[in-house]
Protein backbone atom coordinates (compact mmCIF):
# COMPACT_ATOMS: atom_id res chain seq x y z
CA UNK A 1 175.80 110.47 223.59
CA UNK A 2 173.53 108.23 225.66
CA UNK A 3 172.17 111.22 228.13
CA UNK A 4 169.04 108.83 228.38
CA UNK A 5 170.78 106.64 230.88
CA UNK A 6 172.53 109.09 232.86
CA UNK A 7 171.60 108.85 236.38
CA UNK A 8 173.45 111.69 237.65
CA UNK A 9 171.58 114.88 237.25
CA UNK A 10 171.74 118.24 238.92
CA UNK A 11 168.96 120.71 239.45
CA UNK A 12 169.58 124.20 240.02
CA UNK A 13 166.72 127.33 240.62
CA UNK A 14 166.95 130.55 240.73
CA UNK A 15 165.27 134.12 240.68
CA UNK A 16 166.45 137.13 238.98
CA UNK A 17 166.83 139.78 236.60
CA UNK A 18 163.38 139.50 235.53
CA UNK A 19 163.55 135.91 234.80
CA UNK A 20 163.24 132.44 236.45
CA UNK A 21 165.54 129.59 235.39
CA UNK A 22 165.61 126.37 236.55
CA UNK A 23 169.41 124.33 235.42
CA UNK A 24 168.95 120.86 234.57
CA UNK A 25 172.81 118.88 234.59
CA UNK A 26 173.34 115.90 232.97
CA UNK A 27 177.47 114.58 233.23
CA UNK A 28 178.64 111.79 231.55
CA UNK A 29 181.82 110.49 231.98
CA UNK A 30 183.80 109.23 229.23
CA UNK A 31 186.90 107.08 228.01
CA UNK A 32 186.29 106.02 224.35
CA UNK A 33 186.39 109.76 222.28
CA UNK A 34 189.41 110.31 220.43
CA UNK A 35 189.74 113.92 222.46
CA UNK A 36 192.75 114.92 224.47
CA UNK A 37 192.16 115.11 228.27
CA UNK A 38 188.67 114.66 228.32
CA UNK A 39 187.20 113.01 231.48
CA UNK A 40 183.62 114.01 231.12
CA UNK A 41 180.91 116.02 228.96
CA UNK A 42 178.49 118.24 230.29
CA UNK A 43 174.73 118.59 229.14
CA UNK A 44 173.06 122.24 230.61
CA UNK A 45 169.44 122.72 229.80
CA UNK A 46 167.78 126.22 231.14
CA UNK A 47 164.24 126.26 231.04
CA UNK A 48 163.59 130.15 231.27
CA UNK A 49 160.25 132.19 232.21
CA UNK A 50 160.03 135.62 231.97
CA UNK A 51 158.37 137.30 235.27
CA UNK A 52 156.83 139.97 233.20
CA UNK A 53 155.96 138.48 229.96
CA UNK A 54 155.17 134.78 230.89
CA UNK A 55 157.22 133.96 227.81
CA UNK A 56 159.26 130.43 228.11
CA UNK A 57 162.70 129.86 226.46
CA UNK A 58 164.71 126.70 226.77
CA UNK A 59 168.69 126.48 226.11
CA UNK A 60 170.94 123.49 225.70
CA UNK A 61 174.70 123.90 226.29
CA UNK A 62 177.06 121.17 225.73
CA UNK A 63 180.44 121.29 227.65
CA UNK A 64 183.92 119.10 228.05
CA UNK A 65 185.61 119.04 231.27
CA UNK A 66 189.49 117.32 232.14
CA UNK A 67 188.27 117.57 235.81
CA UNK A 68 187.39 113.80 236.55
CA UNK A 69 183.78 112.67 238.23
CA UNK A 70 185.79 112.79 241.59
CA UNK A 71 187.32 116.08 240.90
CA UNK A 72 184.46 117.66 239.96
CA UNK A 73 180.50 116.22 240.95
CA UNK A 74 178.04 117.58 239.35
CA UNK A 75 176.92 120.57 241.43
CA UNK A 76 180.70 121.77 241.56
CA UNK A 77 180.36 121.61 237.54
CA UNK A 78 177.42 123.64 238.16
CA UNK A 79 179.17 126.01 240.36
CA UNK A 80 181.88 126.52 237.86
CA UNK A 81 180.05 127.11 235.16
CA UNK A 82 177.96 129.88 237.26
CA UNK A 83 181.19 131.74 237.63
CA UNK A 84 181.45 131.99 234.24
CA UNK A 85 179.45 134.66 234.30
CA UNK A 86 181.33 137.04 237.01
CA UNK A 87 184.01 136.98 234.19
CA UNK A 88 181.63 138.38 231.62
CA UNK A 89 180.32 140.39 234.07
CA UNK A 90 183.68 142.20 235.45
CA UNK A 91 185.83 141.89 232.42
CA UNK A 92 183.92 141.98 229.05
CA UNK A 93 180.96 143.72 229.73
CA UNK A 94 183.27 146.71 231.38
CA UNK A 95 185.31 146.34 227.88
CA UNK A 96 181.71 146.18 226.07
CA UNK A 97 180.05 148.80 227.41
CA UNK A 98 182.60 151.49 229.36
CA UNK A 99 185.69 151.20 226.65
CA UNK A 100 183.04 150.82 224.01
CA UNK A 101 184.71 147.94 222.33
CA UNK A 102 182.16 146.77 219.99
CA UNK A 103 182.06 150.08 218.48
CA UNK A 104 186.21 149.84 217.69
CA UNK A 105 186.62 150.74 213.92
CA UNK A 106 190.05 148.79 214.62
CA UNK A 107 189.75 145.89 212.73
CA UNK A 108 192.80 145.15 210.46
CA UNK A 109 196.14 143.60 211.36
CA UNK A 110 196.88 142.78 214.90
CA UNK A 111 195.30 146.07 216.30
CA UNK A 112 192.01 144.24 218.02
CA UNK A 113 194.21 141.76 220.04
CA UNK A 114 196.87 144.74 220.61
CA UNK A 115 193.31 147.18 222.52
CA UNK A 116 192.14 144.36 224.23
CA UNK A 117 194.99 143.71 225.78
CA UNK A 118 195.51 147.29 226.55
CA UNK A 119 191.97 147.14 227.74
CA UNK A 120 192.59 144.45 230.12
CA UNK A 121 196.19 145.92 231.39
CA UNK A 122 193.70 149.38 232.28
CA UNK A 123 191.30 147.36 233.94
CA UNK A 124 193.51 145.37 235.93
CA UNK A 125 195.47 148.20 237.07
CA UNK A 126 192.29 149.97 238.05
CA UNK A 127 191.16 147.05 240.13
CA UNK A 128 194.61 146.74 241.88
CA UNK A 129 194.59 150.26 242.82
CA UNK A 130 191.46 149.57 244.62
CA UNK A 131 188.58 151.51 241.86
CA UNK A 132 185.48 149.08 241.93
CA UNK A 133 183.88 151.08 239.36
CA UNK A 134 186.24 151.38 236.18
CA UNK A 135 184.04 153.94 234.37
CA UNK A 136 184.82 156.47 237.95
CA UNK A 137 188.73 155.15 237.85
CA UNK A 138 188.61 156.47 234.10
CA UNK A 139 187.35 159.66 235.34
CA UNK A 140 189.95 160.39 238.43
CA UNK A 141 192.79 159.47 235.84
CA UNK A 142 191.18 162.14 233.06
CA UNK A 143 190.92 164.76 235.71
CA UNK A 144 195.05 165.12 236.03
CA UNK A 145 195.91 163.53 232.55
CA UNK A 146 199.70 164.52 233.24
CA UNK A 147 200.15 162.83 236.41
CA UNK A 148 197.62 160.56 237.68
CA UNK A 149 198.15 157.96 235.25
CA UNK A 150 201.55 157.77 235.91
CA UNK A 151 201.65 157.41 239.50
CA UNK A 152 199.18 154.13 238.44
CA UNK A 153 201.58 152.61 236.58
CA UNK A 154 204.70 153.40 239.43
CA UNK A 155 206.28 155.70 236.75
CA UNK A 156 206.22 158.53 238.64
């Protein structure tokens, strides 16, 4: 790809979680690729400096968008791909880390696909019943095992 001559970039800095980054967005849009849908590709570099250590990093992600250059400018791309991460953070980091998914012995057949989507069903009904915290809305179902978890599901 020719990202020398693109002349639409988008910066992006920000502060946090020990760490500086600064988001450097290069979009090109494109006709001639033999891919379905495509409008335009999506160059992300992160230049990264650790507030404690000093220590640099640098990361280059490569993305495809069907969203055209007037659908989508640059810093909208960049918003979108920012959200990415309050997906990671509500959905598979809760699975991660309070359902203890990566330490599932369930590997064989369809039984991965079959908890995750169990997982998901828990946490969505958690979050519709107004919990914020799933790891507390497993807790106030444990503490009336009989009951509580039917009333969630309107079985009652």
């Amino acid at each position: 790809m020719p990202w020398e001559r693109v002349t639409v970039v988008h910066y992006d800095r920000s502060a946090g979680h020990g760490r500086k980054d600064t988001r450097v967005l290069k979009v090109l849009t494109v006709h001639d690729l033999d891919f379905p849908h495509l409008q335009q590709i999506v160059r992300v570099t992160r230049h990264s400096t650790n507030t404690t250590t000093g220590k640099r990093t640098r990361e280059t992600l490569y993305l495809i968008t069907s969203l055209t250059s007037t659908q989508a400018s640059p810093e909208r791309l960049a918003r979108l791909i920012r959200s990415q991460w309050i997906i990671e953070n509500r959905l598979h980091y809760v699975r991660d880390v309070t359902f203890g998914e990566d330490a599932s012995q369930i590997r064989t057949g369809h039984g991965p696909e079959n908890m995750a989507t169990i997982r998901n069903l828990a946490i969505n009904l958690f979050r519709q019943a107004g919990f914020t915290n799933i790891a507390e809305a497993i807790r106030h179902m444990s503490y009336d095992t009989f009951t509580r978890p039917l009333d969630l599901l309107g079985i009652a």
